[in-house]
Protein backbone atom coordinates (compact mmCIF):
# COMPACT_ATOMS: atom_id res chain seq x y z
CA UNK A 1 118.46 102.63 88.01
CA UNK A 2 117.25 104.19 84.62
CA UNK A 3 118.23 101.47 82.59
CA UNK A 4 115.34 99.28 84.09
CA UNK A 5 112.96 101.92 83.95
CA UNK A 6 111.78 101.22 80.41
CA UNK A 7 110.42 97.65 82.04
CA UNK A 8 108.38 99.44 84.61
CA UNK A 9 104.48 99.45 84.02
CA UNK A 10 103.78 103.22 82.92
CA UNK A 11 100.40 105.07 84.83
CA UNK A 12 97.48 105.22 83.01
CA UNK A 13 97.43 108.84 81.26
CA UNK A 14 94.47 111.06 79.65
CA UNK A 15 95.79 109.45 75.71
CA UNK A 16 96.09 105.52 76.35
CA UNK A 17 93.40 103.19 74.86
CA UNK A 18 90.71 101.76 77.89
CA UNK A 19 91.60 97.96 78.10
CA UNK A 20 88.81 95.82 77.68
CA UNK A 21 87.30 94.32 80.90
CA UNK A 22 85.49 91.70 79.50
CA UNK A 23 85.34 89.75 76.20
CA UNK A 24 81.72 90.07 74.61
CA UNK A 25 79.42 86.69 75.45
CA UNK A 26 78.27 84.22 72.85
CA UNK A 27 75.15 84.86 73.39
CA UNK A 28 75.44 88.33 72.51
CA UNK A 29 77.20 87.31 68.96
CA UNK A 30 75.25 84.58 67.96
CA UNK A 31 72.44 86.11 66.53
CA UNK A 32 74.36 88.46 64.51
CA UNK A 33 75.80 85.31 62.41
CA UNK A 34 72.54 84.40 61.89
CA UNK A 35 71.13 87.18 59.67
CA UNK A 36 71.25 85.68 56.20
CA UNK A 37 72.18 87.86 53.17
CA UNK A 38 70.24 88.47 50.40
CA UNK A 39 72.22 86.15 47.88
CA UNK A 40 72.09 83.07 50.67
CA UNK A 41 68.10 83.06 50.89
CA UNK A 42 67.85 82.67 46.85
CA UNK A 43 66.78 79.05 45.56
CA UNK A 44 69.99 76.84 44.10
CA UNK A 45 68.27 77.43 41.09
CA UNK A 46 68.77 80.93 40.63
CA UNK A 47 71.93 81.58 41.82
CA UNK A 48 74.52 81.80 38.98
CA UNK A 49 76.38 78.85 38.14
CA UNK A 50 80.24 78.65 37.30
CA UNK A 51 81.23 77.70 33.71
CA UNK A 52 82.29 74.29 33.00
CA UNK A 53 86.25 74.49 32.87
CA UNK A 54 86.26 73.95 28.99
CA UNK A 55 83.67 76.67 28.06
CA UNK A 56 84.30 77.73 24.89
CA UNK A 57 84.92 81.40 24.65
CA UNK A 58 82.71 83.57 23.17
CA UNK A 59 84.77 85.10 20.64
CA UNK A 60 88.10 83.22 20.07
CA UNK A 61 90.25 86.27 19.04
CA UNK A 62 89.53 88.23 21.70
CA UNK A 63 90.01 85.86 24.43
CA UNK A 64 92.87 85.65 26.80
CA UNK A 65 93.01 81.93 26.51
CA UNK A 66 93.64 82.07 22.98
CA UNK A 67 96.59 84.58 23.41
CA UNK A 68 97.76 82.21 25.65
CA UNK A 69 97.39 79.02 23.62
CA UNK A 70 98.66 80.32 21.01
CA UNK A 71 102.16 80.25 22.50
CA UNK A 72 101.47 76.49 23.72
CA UNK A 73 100.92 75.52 20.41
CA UNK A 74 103.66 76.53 18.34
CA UNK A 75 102.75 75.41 14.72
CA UNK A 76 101.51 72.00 13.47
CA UNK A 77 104.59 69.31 12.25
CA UNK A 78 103.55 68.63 8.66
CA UNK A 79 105.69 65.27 7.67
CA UNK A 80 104.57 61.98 5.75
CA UNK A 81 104.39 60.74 8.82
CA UNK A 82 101.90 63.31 10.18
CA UNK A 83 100.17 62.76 6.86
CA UNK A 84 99.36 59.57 7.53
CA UNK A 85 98.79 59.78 11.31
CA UNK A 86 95.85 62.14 10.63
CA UNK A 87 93.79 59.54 8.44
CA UNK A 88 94.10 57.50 12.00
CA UNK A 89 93.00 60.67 14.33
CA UNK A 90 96.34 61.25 15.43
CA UNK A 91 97.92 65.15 14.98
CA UNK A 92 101.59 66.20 15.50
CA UNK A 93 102.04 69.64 17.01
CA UNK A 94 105.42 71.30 17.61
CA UNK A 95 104.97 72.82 21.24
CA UNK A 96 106.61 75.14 23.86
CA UNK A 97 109.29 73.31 26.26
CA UNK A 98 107.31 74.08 29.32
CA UNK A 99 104.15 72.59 28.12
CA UNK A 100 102.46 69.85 29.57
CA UNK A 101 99.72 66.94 28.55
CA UNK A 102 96.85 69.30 31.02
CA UNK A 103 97.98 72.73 29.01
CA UNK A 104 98.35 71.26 25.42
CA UNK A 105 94.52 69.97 25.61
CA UNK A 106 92.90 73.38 27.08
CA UNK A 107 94.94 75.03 24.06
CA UNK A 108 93.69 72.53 21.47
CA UNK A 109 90.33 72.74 23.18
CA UNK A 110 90.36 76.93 22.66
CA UNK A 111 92.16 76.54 19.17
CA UNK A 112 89.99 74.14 17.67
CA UNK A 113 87.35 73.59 19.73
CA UNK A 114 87.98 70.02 19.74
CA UNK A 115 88.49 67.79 23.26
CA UNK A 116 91.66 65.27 22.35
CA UNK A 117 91.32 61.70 24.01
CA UNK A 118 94.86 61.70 24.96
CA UNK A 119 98.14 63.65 24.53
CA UNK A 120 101.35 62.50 24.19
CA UNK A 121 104.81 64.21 24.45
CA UNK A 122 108.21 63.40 22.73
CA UNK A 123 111.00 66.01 23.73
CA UNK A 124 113.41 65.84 20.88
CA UNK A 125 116.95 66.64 21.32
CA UNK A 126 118.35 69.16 18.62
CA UNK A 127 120.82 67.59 16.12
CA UNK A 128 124.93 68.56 16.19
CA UNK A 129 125.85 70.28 13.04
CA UNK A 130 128.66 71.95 11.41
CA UNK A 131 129.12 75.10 9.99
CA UNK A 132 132.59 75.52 7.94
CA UNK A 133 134.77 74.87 10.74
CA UNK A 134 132.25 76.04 13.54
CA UNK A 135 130.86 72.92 15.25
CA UNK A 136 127.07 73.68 16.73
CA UNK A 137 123.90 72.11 17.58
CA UNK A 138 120.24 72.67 16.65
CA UNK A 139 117.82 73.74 19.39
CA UNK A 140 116.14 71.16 21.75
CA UNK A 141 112.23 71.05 20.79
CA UNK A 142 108.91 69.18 22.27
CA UNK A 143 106.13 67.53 19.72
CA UNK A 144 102.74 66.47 20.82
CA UNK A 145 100.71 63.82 19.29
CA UNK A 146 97.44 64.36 20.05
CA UNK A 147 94.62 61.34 19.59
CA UNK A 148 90.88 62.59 19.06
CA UNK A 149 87.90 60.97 19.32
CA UNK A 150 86.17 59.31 15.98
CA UNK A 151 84.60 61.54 14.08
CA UNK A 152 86.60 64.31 15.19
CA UNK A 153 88.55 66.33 13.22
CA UNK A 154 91.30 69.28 12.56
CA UNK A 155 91.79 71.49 9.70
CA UNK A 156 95.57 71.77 9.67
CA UNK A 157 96.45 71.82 6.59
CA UNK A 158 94.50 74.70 5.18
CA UNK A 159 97.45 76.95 5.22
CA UNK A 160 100.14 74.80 4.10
C-alpha cells in the first residue's frame, strides 16, 4: 500500500540530525544565569538615567519633535476674544483634527517651552456657504484653548 507509506517511521540514515536523549539538568544551567554583566554590577548611581518625558530638546529646529508639533499646532486664532483671553492665561490655537489634549501639550511644551495646566478642545463645524448658484460648506476645524500657569507666558503675537 504506497499511499500509507509516507506515515511509516523512515530508518535512521548517515544525514538525519541525532535526537537528543536527554534534556540538560538545572543544575548544569544555573550557574550560567548567574554570571552578571558588566553594566549590572555598576552602582544605581552611575548607570545612565532616562530623560524626563518633557526634556526640552537641545536645539528646537533640529528636533524631530518640533517637525512633528509643528503640524499639531496649526497657527494661533488671533480674535478679540483671544485678545482678551490671553490677559487671563488662556491661548486659542487652531489645531489638526486628529489631535488630542496629551499631543497638543507635548507640542506646546516643544514650541514654547511652556507646560499648560489644562487643554481644552472645541471641534467646530465649518459654515454652509454659497457661491453664485453653487451651494458649499467651509471645512470642519478643531481649536484648543490652552490655560497656563501664572506667570507663564506666550509670545504669539510677534508675527501678527
Amino acid at each position: 500500500m504506497g499511499l500509507f507509506d509516507i506515515f511509516k517511521k523512515k530508518p535512521k540514515g548517515k544525514g538525519d540530525k541525532p535526537e537528543l536523549t536527554k534534556k540538560p539538568s538545572r543544575e548544569k544551567i544555573a550557574p550560567l544565569k548567574a554570571v552578571k554583566t558588566e553594566k549590572e554590577k555598576k552602582p544605581l548611581t552611575e548607570r545612565t538615567v532616562k530623560p524626563a518625558v518633557y526634556a526640552k530638546p537641545k536645539s528646537a529646529r533640529t528636533s524631530p519633535k518640533h517637525v512633528i508639533s509643528n503640524k499639531i499646532l496649526i497657527k494661533p486664532h488671533v480674535t478679540e476674544k483671544s485678545a482678551y483671553l490671553s490677559s487671563l492665561n488662556q491661548y486659542i490655537f487652531d489645531v489638526a483634527p486628529t489631535a488630542n489634549r496629551i499631543m497638543i501639550k507635548k507640542a506646546i511644551y516643544d514650541i514654547y517651552g511652556v507646560s499648560p495646566l489644562k487643554v481644552n478642545i472645541i471641534n467646530v463645524l465649518g459654515k454652509h456657504v454659497r457661491f453664485g448658484r453653487t451651494a458649499g460648506k467651509t471645512k470642519d476645524w478643531k481649536k484648543a484653548v490652552v490655560t497656563l500657569r501664572e506667570g507663564e507666558k506666550i509670545n504669539v503675537y510677534e508675527g501678527v
